[in-house]
N, C-alpha and C. Protein backbone atom coordinates (compact mmCIF):
# COMPACT_ATOMS: atom_id res chain seq x y z
N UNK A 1 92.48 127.53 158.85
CA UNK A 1 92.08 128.53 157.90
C UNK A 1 92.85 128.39 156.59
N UNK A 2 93.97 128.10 156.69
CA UNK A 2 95.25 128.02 155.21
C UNK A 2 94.27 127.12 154.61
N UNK A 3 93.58 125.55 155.19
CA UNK A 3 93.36 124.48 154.14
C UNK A 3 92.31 125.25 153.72
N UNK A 4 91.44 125.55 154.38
CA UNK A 4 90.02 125.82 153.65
C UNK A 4 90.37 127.02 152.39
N UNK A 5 91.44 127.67 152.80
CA UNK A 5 91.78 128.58 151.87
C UNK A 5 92.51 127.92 150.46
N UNK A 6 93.21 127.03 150.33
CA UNK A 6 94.10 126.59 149.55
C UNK A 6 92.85 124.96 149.20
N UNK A 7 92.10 124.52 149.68
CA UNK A 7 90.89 124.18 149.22
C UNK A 7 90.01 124.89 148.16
N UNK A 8 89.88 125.82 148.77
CA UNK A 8 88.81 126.85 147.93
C UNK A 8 89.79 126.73 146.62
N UNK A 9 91.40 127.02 146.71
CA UNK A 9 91.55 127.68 145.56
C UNK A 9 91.55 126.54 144.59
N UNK A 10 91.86 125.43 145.27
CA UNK A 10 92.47 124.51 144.16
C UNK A 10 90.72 124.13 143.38
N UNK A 11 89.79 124.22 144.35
CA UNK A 11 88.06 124.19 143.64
C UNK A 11 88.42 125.24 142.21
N UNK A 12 88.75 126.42 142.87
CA UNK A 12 88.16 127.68 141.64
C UNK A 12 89.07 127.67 140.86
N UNK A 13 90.70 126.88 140.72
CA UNK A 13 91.18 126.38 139.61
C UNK A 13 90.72 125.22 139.04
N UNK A 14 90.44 124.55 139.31
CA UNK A 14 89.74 123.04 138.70
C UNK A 14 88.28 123.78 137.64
N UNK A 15 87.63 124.51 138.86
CA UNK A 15 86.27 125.06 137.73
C UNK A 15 86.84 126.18 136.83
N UNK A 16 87.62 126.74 136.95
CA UNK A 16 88.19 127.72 135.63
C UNK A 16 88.54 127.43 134.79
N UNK A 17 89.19 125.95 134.74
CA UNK A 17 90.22 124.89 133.52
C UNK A 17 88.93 124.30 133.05
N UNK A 18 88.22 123.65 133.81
CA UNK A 18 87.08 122.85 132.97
C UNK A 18 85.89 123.61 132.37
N UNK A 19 85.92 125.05 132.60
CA UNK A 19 84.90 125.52 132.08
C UNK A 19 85.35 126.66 130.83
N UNK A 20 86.69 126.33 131.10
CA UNK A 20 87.13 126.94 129.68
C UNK A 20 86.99 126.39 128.17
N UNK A 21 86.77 127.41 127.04
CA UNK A 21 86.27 126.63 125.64
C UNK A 21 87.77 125.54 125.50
N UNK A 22 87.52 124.74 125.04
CA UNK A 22 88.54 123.72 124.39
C UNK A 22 88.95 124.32 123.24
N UNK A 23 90.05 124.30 123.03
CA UNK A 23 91.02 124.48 122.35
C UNK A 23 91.03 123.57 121.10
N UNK A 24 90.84 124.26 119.81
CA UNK A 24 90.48 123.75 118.25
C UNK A 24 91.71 123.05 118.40
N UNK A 25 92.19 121.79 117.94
CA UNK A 25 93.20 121.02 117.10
C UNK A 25 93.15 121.26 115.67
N UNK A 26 94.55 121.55 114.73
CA UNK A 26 94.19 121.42 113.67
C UNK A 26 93.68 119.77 113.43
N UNK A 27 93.00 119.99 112.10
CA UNK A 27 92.19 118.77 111.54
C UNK A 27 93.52 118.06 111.51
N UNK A 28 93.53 116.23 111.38
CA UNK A 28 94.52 115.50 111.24
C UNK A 28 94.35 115.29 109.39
N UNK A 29 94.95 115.53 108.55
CA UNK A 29 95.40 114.64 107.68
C UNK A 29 94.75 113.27 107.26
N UNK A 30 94.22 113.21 105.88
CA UNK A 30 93.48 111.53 106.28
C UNK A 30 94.89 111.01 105.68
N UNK A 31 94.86 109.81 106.37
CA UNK A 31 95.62 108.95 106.08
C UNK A 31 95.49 107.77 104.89
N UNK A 32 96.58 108.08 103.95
CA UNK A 32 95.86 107.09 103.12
C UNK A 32 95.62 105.52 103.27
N UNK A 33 94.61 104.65 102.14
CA UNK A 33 94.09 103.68 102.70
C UNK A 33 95.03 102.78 101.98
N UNK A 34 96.05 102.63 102.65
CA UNK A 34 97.10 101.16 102.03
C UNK A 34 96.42 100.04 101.43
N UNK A 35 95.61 99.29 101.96
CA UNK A 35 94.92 98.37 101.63
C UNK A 35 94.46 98.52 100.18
N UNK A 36 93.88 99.66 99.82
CA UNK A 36 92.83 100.04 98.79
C UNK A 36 94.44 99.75 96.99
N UNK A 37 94.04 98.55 96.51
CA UNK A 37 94.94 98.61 95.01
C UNK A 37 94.95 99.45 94.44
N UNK A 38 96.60 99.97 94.18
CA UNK A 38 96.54 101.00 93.29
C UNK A 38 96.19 101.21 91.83
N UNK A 39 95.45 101.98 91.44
CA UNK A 39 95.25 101.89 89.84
C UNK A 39 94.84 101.03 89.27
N UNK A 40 94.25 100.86 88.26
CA UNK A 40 93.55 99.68 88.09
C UNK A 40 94.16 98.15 87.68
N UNK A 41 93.18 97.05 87.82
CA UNK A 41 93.26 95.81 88.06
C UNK A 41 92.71 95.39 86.93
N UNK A 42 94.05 94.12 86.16
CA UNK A 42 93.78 93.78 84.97
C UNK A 42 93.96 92.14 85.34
N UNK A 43 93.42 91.31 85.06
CA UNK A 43 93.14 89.82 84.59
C UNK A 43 93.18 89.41 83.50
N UNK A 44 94.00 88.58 83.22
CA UNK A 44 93.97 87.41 81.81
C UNK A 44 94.33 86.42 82.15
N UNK A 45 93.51 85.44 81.20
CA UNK A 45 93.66 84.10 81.41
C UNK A 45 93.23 83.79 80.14
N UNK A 46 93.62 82.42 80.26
CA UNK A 46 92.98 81.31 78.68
C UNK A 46 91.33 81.20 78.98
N UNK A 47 90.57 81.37 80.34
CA UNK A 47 89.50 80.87 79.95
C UNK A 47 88.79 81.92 81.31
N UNK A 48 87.87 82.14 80.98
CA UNK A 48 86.85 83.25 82.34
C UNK A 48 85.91 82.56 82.12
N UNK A 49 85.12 82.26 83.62
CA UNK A 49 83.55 82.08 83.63
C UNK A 49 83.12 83.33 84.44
N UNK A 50 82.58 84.26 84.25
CA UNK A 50 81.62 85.08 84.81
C UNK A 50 79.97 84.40 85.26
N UNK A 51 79.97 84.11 86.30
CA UNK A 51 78.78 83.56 86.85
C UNK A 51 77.95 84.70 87.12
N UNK A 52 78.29 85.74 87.84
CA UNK A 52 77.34 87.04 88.37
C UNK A 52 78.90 88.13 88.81
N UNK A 53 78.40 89.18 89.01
CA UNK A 53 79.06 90.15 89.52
C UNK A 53 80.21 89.75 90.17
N UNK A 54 79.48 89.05 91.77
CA UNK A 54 80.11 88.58 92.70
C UNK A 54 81.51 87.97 92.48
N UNK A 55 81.45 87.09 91.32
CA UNK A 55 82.36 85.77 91.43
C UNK A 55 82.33 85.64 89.97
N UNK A 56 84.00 85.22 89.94
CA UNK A 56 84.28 85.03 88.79
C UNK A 56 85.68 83.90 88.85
N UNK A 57 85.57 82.86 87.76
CA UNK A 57 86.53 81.61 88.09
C UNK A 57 87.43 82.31 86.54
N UNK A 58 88.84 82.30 86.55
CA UNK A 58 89.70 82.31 85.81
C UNK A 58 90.57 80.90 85.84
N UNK A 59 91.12 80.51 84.51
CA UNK A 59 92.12 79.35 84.67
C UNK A 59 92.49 79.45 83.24
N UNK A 60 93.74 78.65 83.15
CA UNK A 60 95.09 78.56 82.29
C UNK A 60 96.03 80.22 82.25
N UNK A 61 96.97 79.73 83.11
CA UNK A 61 97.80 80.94 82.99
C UNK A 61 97.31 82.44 83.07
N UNK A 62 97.03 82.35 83.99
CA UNK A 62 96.32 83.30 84.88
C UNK A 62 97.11 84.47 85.58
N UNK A 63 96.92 85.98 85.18
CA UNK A 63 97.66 87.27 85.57
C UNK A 63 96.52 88.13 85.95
N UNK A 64 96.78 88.49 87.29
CA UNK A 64 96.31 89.63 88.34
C UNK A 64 97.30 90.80 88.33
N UNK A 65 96.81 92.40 87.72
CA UNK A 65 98.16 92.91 87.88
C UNK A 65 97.48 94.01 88.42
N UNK A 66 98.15 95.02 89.33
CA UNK A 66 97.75 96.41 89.77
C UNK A 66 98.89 97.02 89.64
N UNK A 67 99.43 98.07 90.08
CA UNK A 67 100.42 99.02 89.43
C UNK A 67 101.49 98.42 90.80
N UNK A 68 101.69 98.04 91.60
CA UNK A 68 102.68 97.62 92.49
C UNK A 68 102.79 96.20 92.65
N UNK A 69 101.80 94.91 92.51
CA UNK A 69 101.20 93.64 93.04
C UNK A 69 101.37 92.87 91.30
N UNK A 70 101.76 91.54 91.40
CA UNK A 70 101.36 91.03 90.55
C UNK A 70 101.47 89.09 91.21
N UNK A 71 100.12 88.92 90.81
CA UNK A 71 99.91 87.61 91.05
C UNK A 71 99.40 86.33 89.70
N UNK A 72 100.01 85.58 89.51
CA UNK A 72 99.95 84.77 88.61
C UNK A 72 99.72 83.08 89.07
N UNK A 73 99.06 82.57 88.27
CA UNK A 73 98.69 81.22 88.41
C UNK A 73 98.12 80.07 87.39
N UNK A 74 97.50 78.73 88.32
CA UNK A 74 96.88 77.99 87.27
C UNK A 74 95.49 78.37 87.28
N UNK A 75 95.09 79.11 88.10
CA UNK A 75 93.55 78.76 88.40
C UNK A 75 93.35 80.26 89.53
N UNK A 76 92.48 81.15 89.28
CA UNK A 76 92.27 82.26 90.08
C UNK A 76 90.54 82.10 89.94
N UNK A 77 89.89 82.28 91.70
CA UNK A 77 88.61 82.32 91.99
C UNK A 77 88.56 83.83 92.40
N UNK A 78 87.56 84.58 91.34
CA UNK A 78 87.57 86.17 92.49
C UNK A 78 86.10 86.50 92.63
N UNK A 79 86.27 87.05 94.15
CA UNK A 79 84.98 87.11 94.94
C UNK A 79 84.76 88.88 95.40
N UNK A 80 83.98 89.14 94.91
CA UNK A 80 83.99 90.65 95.73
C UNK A 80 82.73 91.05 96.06
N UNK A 81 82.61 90.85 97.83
CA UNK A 81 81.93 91.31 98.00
C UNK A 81 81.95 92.43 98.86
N UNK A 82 82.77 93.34 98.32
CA UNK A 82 82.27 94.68 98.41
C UNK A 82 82.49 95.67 97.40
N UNK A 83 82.45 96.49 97.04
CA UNK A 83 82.40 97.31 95.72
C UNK A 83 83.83 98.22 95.47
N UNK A 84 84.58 97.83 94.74
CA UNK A 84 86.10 98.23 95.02
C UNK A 84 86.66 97.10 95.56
N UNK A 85 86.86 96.61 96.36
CA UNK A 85 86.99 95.24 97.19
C UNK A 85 86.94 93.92 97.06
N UNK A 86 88.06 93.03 96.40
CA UNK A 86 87.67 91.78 96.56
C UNK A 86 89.42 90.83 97.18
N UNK A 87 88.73 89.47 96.96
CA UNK A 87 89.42 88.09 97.67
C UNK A 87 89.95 87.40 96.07
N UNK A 88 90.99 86.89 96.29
CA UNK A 88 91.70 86.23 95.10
C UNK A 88 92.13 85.03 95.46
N UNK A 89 91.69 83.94 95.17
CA UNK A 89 92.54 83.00 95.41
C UNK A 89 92.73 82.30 94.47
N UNK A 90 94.27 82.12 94.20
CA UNK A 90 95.12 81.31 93.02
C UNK A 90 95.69 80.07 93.61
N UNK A 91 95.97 79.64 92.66
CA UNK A 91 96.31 77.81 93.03
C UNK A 91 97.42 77.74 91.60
N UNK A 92 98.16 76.75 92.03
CA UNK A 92 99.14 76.49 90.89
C UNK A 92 100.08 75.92 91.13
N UNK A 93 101.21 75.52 90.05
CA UNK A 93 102.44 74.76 90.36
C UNK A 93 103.48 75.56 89.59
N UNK A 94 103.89 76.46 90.63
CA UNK A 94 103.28 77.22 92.19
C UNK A 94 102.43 78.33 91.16
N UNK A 95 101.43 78.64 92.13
CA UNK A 95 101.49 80.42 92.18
C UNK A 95 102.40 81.31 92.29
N UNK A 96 102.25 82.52 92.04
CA UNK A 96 103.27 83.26 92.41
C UNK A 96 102.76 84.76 92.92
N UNK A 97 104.20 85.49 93.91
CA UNK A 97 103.33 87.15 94.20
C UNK A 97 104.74 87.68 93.47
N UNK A 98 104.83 88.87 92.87
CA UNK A 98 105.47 89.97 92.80
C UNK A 98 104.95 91.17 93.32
N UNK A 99 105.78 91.92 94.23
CA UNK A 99 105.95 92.70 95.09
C UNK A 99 106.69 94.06 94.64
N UNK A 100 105.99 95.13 94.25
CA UNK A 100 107.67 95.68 93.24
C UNK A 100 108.68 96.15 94.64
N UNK A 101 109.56 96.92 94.53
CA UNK A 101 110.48 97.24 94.94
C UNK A 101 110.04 98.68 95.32
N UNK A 102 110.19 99.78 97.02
CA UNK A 102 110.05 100.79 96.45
C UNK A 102 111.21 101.46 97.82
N UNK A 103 111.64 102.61 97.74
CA UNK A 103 112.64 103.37 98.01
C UNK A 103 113.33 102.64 99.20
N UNK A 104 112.39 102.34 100.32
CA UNK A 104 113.09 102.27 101.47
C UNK A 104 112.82 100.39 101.41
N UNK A 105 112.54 99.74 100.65
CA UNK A 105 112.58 98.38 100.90
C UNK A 105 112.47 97.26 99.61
N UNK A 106 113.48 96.09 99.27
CA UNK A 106 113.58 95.51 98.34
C UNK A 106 112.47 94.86 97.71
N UNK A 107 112.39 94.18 96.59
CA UNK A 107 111.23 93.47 95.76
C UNK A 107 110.69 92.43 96.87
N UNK A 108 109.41 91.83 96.91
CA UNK A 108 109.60 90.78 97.33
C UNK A 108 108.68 90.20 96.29
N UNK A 109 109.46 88.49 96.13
CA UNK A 109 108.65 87.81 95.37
C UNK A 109 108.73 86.43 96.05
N UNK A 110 107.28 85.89 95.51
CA UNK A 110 107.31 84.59 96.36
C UNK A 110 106.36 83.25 95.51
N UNK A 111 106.22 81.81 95.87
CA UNK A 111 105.79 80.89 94.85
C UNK A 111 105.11 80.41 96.49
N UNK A 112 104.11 79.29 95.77
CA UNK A 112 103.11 78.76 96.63
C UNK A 112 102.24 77.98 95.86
N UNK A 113 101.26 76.80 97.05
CA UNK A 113 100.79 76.12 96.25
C UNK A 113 99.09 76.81 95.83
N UNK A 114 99.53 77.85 97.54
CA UNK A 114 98.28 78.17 96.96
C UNK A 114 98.36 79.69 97.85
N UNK A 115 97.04 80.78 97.28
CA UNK A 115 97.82 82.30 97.36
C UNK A 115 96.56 83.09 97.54
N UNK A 116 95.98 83.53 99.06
CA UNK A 116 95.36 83.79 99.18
C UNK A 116 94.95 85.55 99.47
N UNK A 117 94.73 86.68 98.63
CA UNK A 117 94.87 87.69 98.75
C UNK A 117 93.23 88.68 99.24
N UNK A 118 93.58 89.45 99.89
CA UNK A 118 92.24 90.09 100.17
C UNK A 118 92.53 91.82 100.30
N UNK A 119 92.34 92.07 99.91
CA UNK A 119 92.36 93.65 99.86
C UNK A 119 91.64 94.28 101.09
N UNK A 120 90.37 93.78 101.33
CA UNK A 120 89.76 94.37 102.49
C UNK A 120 91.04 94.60 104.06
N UNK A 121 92.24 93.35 103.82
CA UNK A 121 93.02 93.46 105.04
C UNK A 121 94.40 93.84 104.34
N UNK A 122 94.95 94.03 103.15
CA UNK A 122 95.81 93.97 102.46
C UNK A 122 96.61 92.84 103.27
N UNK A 123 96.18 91.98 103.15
CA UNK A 123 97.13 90.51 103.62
C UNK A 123 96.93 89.66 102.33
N UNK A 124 98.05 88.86 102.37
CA UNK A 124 97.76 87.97 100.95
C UNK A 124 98.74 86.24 102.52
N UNK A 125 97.85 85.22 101.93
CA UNK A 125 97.97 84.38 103.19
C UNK A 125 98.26 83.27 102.12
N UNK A 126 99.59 82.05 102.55
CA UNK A 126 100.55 81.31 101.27
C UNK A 126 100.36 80.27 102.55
N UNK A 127 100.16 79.23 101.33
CA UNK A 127 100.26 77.60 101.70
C UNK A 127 100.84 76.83 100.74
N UNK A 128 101.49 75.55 101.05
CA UNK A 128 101.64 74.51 100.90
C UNK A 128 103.21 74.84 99.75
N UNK A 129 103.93 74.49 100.18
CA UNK A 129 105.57 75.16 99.73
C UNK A 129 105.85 76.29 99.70
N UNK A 130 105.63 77.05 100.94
CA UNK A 130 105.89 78.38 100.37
C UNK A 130 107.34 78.78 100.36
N UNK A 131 107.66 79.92 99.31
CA UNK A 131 108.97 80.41 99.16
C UNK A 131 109.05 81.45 99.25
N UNK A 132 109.77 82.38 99.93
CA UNK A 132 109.64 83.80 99.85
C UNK A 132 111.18 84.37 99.77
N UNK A 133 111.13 85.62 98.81
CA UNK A 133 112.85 86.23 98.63
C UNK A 133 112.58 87.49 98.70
N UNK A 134 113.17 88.11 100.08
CA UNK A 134 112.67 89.66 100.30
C UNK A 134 114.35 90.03 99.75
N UNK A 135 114.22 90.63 98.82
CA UNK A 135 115.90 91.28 98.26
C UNK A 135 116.59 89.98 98.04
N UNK A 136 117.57 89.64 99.42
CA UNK A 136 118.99 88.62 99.05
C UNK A 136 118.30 87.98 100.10
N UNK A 137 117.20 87.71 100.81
CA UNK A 137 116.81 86.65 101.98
C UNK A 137 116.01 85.99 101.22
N UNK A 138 115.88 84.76 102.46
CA UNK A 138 114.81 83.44 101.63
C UNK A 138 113.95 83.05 102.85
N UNK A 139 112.71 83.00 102.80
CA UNK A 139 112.16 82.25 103.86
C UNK A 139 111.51 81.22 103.08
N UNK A 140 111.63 80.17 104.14
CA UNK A 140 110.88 78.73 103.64
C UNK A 140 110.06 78.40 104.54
N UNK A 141 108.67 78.08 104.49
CA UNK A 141 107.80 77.68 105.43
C UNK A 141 106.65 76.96 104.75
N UNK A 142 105.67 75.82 106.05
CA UNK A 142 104.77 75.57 105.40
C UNK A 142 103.89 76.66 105.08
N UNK A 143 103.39 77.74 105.59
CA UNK A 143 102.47 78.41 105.52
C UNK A 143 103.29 79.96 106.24
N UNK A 144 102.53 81.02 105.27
CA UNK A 144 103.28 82.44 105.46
C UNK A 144 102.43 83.19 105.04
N UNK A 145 101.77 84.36 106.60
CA UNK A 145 101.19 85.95 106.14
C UNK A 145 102.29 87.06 105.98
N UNK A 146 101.64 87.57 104.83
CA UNK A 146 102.39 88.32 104.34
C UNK A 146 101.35 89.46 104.18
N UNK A 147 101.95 90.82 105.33
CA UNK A 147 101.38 92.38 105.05
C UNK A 147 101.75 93.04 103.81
N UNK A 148 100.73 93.16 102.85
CA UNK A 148 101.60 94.04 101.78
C UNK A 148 101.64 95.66 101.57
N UNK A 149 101.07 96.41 102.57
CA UNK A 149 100.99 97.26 103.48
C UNK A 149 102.54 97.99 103.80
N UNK A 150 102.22 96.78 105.36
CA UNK A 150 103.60 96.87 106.23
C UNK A 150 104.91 95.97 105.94
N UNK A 151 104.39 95.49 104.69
CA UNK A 151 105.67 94.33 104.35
C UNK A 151 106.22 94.05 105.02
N UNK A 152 105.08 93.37 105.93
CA UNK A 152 105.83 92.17 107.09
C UNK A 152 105.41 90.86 107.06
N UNK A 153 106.01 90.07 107.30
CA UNK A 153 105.93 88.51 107.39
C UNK A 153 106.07 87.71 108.44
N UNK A 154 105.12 86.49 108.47
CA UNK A 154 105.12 85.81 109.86
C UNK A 154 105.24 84.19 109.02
N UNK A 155 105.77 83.64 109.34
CA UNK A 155 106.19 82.49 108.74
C UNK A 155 105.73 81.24 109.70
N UNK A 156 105.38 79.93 109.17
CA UNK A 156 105.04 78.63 110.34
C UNK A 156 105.19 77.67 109.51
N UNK A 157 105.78 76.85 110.33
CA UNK A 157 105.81 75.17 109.81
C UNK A 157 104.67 74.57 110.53
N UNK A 158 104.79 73.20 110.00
CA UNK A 158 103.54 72.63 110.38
C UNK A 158 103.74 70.60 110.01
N UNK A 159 103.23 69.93 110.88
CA UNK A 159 103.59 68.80 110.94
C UNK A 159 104.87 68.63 111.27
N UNK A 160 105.63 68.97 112.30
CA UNK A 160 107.01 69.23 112.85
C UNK A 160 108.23 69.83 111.38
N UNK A 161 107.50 70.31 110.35
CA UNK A 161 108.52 71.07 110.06
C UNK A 161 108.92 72.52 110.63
N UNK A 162 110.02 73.19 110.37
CA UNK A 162 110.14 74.49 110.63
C UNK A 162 110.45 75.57 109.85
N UNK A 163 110.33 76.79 110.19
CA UNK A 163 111.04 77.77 109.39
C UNK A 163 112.14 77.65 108.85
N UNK A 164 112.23 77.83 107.54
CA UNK A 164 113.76 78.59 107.28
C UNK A 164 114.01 79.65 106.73
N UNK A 165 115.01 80.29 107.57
CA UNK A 165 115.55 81.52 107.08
C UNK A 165 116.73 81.65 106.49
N UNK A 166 117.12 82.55 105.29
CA UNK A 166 118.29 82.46 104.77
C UNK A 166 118.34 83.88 104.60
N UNK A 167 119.37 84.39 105.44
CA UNK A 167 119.77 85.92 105.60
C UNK A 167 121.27 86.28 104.85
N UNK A 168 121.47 87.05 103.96
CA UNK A 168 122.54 87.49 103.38
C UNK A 168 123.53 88.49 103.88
N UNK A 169 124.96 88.57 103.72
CA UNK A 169 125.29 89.56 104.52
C UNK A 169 124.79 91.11 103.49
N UNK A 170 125.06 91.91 104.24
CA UNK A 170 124.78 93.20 102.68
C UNK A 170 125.99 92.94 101.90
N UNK A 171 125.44 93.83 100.62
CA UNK A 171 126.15 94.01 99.60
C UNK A 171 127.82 94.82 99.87
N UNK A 172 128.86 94.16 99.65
CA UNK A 172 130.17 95.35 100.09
C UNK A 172 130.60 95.01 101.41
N UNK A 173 129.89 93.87 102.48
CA UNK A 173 130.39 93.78 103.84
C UNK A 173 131.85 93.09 102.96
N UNK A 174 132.79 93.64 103.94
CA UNK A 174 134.08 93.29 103.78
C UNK A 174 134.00 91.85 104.90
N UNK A 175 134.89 90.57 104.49
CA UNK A 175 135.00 89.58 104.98
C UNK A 175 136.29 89.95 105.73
N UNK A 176 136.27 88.84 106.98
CA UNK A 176 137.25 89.58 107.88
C UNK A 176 138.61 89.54 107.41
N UNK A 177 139.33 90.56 107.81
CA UNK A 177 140.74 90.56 107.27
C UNK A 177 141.63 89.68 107.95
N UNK A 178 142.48 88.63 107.05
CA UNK A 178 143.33 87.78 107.88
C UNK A 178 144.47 88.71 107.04
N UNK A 179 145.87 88.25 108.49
CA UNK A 179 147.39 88.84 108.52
C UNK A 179 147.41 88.58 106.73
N UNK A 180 148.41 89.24 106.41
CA UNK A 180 148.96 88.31 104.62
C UNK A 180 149.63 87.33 104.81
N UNK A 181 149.70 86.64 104.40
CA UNK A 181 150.59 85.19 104.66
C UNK A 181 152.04 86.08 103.66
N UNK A 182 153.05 85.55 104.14
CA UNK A 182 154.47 86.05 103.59
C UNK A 182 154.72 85.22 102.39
N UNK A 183 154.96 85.80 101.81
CA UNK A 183 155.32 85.15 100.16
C UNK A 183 156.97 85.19 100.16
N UNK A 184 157.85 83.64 99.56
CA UNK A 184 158.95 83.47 99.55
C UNK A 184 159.90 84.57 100.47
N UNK A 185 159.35 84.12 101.42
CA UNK A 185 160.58 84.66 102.49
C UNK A 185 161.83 83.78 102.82
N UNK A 186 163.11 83.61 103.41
CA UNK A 186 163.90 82.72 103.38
C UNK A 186 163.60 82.23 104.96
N UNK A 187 163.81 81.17 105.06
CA UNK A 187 163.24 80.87 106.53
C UNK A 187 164.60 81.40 107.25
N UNK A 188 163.93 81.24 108.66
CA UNK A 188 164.73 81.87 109.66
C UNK A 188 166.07 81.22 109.88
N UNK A 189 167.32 81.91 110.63
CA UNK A 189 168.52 81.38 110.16
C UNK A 189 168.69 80.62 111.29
N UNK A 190 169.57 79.60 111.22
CA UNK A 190 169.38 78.73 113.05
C UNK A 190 170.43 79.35 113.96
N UNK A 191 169.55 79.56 115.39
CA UNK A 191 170.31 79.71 116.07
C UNK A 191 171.76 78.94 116.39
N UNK A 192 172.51 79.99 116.87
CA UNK A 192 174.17 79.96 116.86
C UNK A 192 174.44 79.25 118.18
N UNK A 193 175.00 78.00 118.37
CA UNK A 193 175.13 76.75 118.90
C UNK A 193 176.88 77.72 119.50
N UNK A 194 176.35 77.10 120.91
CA UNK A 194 177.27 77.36 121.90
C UNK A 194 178.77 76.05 122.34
């Protein structure tokens, strides 16, 4: 008799919880869209071909700037196909990214042979010498994605080269303390011979 009783109940709690209204969440917050460039996007160069909307070839000394991003080169191809949205790719000896600097993390700037940026993923994707200096570090690789987002980086060599990393200590680390060495002391007196 207890199970069928303690059966029943655990039934008519199960149907009381599930047939109760659900409970409103406040709305979440939209999150903003990192990806999306801030403020507007300026280009110059020595020479523009505008073919159509889509696509447009820039070359001689070539500047991509948005209010945080700046990319420079010999030669910039830009493709957008979506509205707000496009793909950049610069070529040069080197290209370059500037990264500004903002509260919680240093500048990063970097050279390449070649500098592939897309807004749709906010990834910008570096080949062929790449160099990268986040603050006082250096990475060297053949090829490096770079989140400009999450300002994170994944670095690869290629044809048996490898990464390099060059990490700084911080600014103010104290180097380790050695004893003082004694300045003109008289040396010790010789022991007294028996």
């Amino acid at each position: 008799m207890r199970r069928k009783a303690s059966a029943l109940l655990l039934a008519l709690a199960t149907l009381v919880t599930s047939a109760a209204p659900p409970q409103a969440s406040p709305p979440a917050a939209a999150a903003p869209d990192l990806r999306q460039p801030k403020g507007p996007i300026k280009i110059t160069a020595e020479r523009a071909d505008l073919e159509r909307r889509e696509f447009a070839l820039y070359r001689g000394n070539v500047r991509l700037t948005s209010a945080e991003v700046e990319f420079s080169g010999d030669r910039l191809e830009l493709r957008q196909p979506v509205k707000g949205q496009f793909q950049a790719v610069l070529t040069g000896k080197p290209a370059r990214l500037k990264h500004k600097a903002v509260a919680d993390a240093p500048a990063v700037n970097a050279s390449a042979g070649r500098i592939v940026y897309d807004t749709r993923t906010a990834r910008v994707e570096m080949s062929d010498g790449v160099t990268l200096d986040r603050g006082t570090d250096t990475v060297s690789s053949d090829t490096l994605s770079y989140d400009l987002a999450g300002r994170r980086i994944s670095a690869a060599g290629a044809r048996g080269n490898q990464v390099q990393i060059l990490i700084q200590p911080p600014a103010g680390a104290a180097e380790e303390k050695k004893p003082p060495v004694p300045q003109n002391t008289p040396p010790p007196a010789p022991a007294p011979s028996r």
